[in-house]
Each structure stands twice: as structure tokens, then as C-alpha cells.
Protein backbone atom coordinates (compact mmCIF):
# COMPACT_ATOMS: atom_id res chain seq x y z
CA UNK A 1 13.22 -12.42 16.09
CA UNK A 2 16.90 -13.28 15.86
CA UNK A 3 16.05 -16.57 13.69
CA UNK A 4 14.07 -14.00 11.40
CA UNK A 5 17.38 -11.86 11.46
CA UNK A 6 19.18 -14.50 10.93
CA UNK A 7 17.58 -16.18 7.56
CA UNK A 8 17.41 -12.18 6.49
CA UNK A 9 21.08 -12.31 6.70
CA UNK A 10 21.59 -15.61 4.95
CA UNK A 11 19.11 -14.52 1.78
CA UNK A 12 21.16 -10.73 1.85
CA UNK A 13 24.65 -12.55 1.31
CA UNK A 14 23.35 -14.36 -1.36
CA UNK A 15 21.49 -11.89 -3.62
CA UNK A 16 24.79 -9.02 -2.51
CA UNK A 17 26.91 -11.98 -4.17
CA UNK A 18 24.47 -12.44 -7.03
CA UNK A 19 24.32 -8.87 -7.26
CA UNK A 20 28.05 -8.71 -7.57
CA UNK A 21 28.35 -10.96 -10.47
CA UNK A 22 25.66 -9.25 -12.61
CA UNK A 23 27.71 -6.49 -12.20
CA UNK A 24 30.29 -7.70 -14.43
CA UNK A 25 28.21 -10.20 -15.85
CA UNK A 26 25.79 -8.04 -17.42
CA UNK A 27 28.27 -5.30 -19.26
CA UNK A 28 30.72 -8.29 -20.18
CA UNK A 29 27.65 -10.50 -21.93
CA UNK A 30 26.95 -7.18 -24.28
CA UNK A 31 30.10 -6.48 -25.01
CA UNK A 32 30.36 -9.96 -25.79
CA UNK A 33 27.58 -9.94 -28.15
CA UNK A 34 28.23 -6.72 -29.77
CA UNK A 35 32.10 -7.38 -30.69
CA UNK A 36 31.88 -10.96 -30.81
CA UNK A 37 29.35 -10.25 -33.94
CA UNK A 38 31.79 -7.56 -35.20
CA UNK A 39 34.81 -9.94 -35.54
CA UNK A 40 32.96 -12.21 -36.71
CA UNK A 41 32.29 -15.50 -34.12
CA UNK A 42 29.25 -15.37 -35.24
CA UNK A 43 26.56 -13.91 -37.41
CA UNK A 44 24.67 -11.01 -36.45
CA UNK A 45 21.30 -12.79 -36.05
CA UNK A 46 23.27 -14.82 -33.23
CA UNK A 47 24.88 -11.42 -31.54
CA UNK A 48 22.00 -8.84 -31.91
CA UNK A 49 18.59 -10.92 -32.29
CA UNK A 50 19.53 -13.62 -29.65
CA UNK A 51 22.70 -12.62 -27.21
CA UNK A 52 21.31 -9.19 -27.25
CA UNK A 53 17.06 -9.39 -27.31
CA UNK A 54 16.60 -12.23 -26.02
CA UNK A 55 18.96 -13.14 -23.46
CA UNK A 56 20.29 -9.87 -23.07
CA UNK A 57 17.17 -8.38 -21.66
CA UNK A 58 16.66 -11.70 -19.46
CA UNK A 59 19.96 -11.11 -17.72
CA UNK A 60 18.69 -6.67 -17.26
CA UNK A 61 15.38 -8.22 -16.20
CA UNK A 62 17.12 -10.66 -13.62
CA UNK A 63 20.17 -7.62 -12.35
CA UNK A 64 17.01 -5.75 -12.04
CA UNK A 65 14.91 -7.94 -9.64
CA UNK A 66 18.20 -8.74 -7.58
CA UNK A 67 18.94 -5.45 -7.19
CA UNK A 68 15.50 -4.74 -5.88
CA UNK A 69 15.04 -7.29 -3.46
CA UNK A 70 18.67 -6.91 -2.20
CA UNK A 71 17.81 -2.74 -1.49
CA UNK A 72 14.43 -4.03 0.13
CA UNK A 73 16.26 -7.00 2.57
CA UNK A 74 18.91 -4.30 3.33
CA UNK A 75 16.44 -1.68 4.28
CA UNK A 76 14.04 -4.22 6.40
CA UNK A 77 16.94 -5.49 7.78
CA UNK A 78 18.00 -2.22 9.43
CA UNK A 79 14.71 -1.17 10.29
CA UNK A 80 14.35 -4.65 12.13
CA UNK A 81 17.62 -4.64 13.73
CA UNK A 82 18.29 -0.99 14.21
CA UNK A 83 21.70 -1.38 12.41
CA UNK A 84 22.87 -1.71 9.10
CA UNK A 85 24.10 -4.95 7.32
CA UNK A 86 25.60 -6.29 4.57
CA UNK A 87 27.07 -4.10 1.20
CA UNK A 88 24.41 -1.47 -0.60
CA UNK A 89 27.15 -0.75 -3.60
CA UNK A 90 26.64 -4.08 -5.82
CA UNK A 91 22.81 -3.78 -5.25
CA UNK A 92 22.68 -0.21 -6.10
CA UNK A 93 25.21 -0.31 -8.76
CA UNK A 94 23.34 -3.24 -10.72
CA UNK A 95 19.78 -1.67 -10.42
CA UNK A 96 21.19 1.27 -12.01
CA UNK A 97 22.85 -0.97 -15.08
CA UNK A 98 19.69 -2.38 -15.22
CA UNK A 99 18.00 0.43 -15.13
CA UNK A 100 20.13 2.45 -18.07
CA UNK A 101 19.94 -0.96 -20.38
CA UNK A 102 16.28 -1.41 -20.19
CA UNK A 103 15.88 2.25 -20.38
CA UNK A 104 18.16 1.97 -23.87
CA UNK A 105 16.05 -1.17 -24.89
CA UNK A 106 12.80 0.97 -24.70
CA UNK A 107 14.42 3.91 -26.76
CA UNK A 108 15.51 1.59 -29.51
CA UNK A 109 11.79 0.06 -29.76
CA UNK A 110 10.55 3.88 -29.90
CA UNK A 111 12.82 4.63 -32.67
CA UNK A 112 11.97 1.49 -34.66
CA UNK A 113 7.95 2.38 -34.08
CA UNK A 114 8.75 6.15 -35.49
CA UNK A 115 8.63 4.30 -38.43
CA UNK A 116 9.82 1.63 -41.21
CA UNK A 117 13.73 1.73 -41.52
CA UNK A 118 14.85 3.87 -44.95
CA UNK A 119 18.52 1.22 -45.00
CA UNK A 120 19.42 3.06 -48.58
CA UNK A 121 19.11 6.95 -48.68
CA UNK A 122 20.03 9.05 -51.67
CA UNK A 123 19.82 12.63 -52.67
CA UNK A 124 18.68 12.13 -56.37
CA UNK A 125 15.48 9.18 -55.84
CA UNK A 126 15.73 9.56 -59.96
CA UNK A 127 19.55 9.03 -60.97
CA UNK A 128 21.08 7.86 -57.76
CA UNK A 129 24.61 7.99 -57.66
CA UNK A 130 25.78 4.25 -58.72
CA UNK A 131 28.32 2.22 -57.87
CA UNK A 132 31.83 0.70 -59.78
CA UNK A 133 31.15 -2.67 -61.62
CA UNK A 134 34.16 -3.90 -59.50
CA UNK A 135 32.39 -2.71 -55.99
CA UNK A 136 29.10 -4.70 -57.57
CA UNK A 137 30.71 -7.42 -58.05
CA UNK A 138 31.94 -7.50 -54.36
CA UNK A 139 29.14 -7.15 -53.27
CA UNK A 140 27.02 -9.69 -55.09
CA UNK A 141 27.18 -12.24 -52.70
CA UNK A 142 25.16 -9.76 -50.11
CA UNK A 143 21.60 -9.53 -49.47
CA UNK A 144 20.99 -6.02 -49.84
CA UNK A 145 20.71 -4.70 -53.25
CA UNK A 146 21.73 -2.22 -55.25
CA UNK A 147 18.53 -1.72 -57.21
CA UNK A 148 17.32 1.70 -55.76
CA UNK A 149 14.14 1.79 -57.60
CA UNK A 150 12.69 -1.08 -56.97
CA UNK A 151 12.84 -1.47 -53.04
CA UNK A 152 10.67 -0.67 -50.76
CA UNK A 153 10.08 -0.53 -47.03
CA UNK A 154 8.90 -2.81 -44.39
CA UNK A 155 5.19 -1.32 -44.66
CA UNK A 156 5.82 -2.11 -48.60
CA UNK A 157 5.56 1.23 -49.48
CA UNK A 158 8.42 2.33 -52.08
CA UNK A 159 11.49 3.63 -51.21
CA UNK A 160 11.54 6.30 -53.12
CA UNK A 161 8.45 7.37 -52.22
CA UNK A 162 9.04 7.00 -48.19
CA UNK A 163 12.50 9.01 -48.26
CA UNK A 164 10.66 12.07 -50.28
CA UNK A 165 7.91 11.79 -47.81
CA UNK A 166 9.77 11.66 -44.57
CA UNK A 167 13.43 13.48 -45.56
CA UNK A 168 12.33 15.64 -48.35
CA UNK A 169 15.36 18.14 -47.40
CA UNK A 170 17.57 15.34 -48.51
CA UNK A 171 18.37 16.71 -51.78
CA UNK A 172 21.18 17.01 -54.68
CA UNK A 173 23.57 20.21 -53.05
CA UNK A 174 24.75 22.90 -55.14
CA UNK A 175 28.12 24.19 -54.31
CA UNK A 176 29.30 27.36 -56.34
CA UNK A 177 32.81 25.61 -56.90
CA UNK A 178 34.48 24.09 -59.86
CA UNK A 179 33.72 20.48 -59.98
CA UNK A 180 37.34 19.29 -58.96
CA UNK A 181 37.87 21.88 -56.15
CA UNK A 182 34.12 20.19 -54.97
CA UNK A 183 35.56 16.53 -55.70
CA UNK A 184 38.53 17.62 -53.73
CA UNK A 185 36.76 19.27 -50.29
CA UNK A 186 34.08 15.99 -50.34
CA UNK A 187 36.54 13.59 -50.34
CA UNK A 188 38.68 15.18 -47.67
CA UNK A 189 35.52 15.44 -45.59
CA UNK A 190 34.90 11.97 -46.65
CA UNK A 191 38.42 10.96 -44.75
CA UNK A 192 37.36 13.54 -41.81
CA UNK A 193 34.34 11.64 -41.16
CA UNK A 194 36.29 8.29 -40.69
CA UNK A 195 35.22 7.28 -43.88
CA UNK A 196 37.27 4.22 -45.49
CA UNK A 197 37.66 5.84 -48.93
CA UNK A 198 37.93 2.90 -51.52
CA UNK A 199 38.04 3.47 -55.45
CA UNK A 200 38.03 7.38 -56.39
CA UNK A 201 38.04 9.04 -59.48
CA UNK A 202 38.56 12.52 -60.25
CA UNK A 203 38.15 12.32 -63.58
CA UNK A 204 34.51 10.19 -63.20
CA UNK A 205 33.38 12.81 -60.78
CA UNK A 206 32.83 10.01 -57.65
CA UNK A 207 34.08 8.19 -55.07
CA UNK A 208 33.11 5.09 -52.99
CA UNK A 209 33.59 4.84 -49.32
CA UNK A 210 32.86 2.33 -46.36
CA UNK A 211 31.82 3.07 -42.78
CA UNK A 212 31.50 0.34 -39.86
CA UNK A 213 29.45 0.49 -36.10
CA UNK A 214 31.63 0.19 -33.26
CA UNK A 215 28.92 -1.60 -32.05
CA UNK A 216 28.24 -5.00 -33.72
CA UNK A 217 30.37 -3.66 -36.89
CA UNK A 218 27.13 -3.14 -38.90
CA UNK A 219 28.95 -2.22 -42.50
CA UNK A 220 27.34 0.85 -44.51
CA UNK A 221 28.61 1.49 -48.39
CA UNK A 222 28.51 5.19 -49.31
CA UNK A 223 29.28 6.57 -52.60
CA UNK A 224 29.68 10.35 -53.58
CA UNK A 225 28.83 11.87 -57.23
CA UNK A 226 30.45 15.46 -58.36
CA UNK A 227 28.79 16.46 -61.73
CA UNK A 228 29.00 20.10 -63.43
CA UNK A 229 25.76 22.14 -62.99
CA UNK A 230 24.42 23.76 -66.22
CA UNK A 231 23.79 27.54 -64.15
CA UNK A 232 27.38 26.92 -63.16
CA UNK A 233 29.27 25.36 -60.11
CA UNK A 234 28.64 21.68 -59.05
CA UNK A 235 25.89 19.51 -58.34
CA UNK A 236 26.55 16.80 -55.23
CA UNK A 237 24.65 13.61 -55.14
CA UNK A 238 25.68 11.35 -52.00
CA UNK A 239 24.02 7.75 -51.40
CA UNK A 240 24.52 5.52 -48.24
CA UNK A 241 23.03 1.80 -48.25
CA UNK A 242 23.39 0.05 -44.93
CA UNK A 243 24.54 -3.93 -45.87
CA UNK A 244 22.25 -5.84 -43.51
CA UNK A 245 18.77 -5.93 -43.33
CA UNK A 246 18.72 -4.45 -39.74
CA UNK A 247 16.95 -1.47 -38.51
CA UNK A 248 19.78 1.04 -38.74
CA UNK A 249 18.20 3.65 -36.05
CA UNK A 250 18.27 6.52 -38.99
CA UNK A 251 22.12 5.95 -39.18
CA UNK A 252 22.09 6.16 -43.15
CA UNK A 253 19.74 9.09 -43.26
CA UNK A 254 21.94 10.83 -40.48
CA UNK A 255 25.43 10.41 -42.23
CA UNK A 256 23.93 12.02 -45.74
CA UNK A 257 22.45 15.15 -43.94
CA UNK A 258 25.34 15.44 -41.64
CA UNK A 259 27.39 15.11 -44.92
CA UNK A 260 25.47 17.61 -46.99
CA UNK A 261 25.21 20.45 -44.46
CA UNK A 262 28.82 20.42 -43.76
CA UNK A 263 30.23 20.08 -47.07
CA UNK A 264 28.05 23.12 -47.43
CA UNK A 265 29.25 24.86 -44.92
CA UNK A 266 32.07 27.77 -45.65
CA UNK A 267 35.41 27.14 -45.30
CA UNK A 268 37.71 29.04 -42.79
């Protein structure tokens, strides 16, 4: 009995120490991942498809299994000796991490399986706003297009057709305001939202804007369109076009409804 106790002992003090490294080890390799991508050590295939997916979940998978077997040695060991041994907090405290990450992992693969990603959303699928010849030719070293009309979704269904289907209260806003008092409250909600306005024009009735992720510093290009409205007021177009070809989670179609519903909201 006491050589049992004994070996129990021995494989305890090793999983509590390998419990106490995943600890740090597991938050610190994400983090890793996520900001070295961001500043740019390496490309985002590197940081999110294999530091994160791949080896990422082997490192949850292996905090979770230590954690596990060091709860189940601590609790046979004090129902064999009659007396406690050895430290609970690392074992507990990297189940749990474990626990929330795979948890996160499984709500990101739900979200993807909701359906295809929609990376450029617009309010007009006709006219979409477009943007400056100088902000195309930034961005003409990119992958993702500017071509509305002609993209289409992972399923290969057209855009067009897949926003209108799935967001079909994504739509042009009227505002009863003269078009420069409506240029003038969008583009101060614009710089609200954390928005990095770029080239704006009052007189062209638009503005461009940039957004980054904290996370991985996924970049997203907005633009805004303020046009007069025949019946009077202004008409509001706002597109937002993620720049990688990653699954943004509904990010795009979240920052144009967010945008729309409180631009239209009154002003105190």
C-alpha cells in the first residue's frame, strides 16, 4: 500500500507541474498567435489556421487530459490515504482554460456551419457604394475584390443573392435630414465607432473608413455614401468588405446594421 502511495505521489507532482505550465502555456501560445499575426511575424494562415487550429487545440486537448487525471490522482489519493496531497489549484484552473477554449472552438465551428461567410455586405446589392480610385489602387495588390457583382459565396451561390436572402433588412436608410447635416452625424458616428476615417468628401457625398480585430488584426474597409432623396431628405448607403478571405463570424454584416440602426436613431 505505501509503494502504491508512493508512485501515486510521484505521477501527482508531475502532472501538478505539467499542469502548472499549461497554465501559462496555454493563454501565452494564443496570445502569441493572435498578435503575433496582427503585427505581422507572420501571415495569418501561420497564426490562425496553424498556431491556432491546429496546435492550438492540441495544447486545450493536452491542459484538458492533465487536468483530468491530476483531479482523479488527487481524489484517489485521499480516498486511499485518508488525507489530502499535493495542489488542486493548477489542475482545476487548467481544466477550466481548457474547458472555456474548447468550449469557444465549438462556438466558432457552429457559427461557420450557420452558414457560408457574406465577407462584403452592402445596403444597395444594385449601386453599391464604391470606392476612391486612389483607395483601389491601394488595394490592388489584395486578394479580395472590389467587384460586388460578381462574387459569390463559398456554396457558389451569388452574393447578392445570399445577403438579400439572409439580411434582407439590410437596406439603403432614409434619414429626413439635409444631405450635409446626414454626411456630418455619419461620419461623427463613423469616428464614435473607432472607425479610422481615411479620404472624406463632403462635397462627393462619401467617406472611406478602416476598422481592425484586436484579435489577429483582421483589416475590414468600409465606405459610407450620402445622396439626396427625390421625396426629400437623404438616402444612406454603407458597404463593409472584410480584406482576407477568412470567415469573419458575421463581423461585416454586424458593423452595417449596428451602423444603420444607430445613425437612425434620434438625437438627444
Amino acid at each position: 500500500m505505501a509503494r502504491i502511495l508512493e508512485l501515486l505521489r510521484t505521477a501527482i507532482d508531475i502532472t501538478v507541474a505539467l499542469c502548472a505550465v499549461l497554465v501559462l502555456a496555454i493563454p501565452l501560445w494564443f496570445a502569441l498567435a493572435a498578435f503575433g499575426t496582427k503585427w505581422e511575424f507572420w501571415d495569418w494562415q501561420t497564426g490562425l489556421n496553424a498556431m491556432t487550429h491546429v496546435w492550438g487545440m492540441h495544447l486545450l486537448l493536452a491542459g484538458l487530459v492533465a487536468g483530468v487525471l491530476t483531479l482523479i490522482g488527487l481524489l484517489v489519493y485521499r480516498i486511499m490515504a485518508r488525507e489530502g496531497y499535493g495542489n488542486w489549484t493548477s489542475a482545476v484552473a487548467v481544466t477550466l482554460i481548457a474547458v472555456a477554449g474548447l468550449s469557444w472552438a465549438v462556438h466558432v465551428e457552429k457559427l461557420k456551419a450557420d452558414g457560408p461567410a457574406i465577407l462584403d455586405v452592402t445596403t444597395d446589392l444594385v449601386e453599391p457604394p464604391n470606392f476612391s480610385s486612389g483607395f483601389i489602387s491601394r488595394r490592388s495588390s489584395l486578394d479580395a475584390s472590389l467587384d460586388y457583382a460578381g462574387k459569390t459565396a463559398g456554396d457558389g451561390q451569388p452574393l447578392p443573392a445570399l445577403q438579400a436572402e439572409r439580411y434582407p433588412q439590410i437596406a439603403t436608410l432614409h434619414l429626413d435630414l439635409p444631405v450635409d447635416t446626414a454626411f456630418a452625424r455619419a461620419l461623427e458616428l463613423a469616428r464614435v465607432q473607432g472607425w479610422r476615417v481615411g479620404t472624406a468628401s463632403r462635397q462627393a457625398g462619401m467617406f472611406e473608413a478602416g476598422a481592425e480585430s484586436l484579435w489577429y488584426g483582421f483589416r475590414d474597409d468600409m465606405v459610407v455614401r450620402i445622396r439626396p432623396d427625390e421625396a426629400g431628405g437623404s438616402l444612406v448607403d454603407v458597404r463593409s468588405l472584410a480584406r482576407q478571405p477568412v470567415h469573419d463570424l458575421g463581423r461585416n454584416v454586424d458593423r452595417v446594421q449596428d451602423f444603420l440602426v444607430l445613425l437612425a436613431s434620434p438625437q438627444p
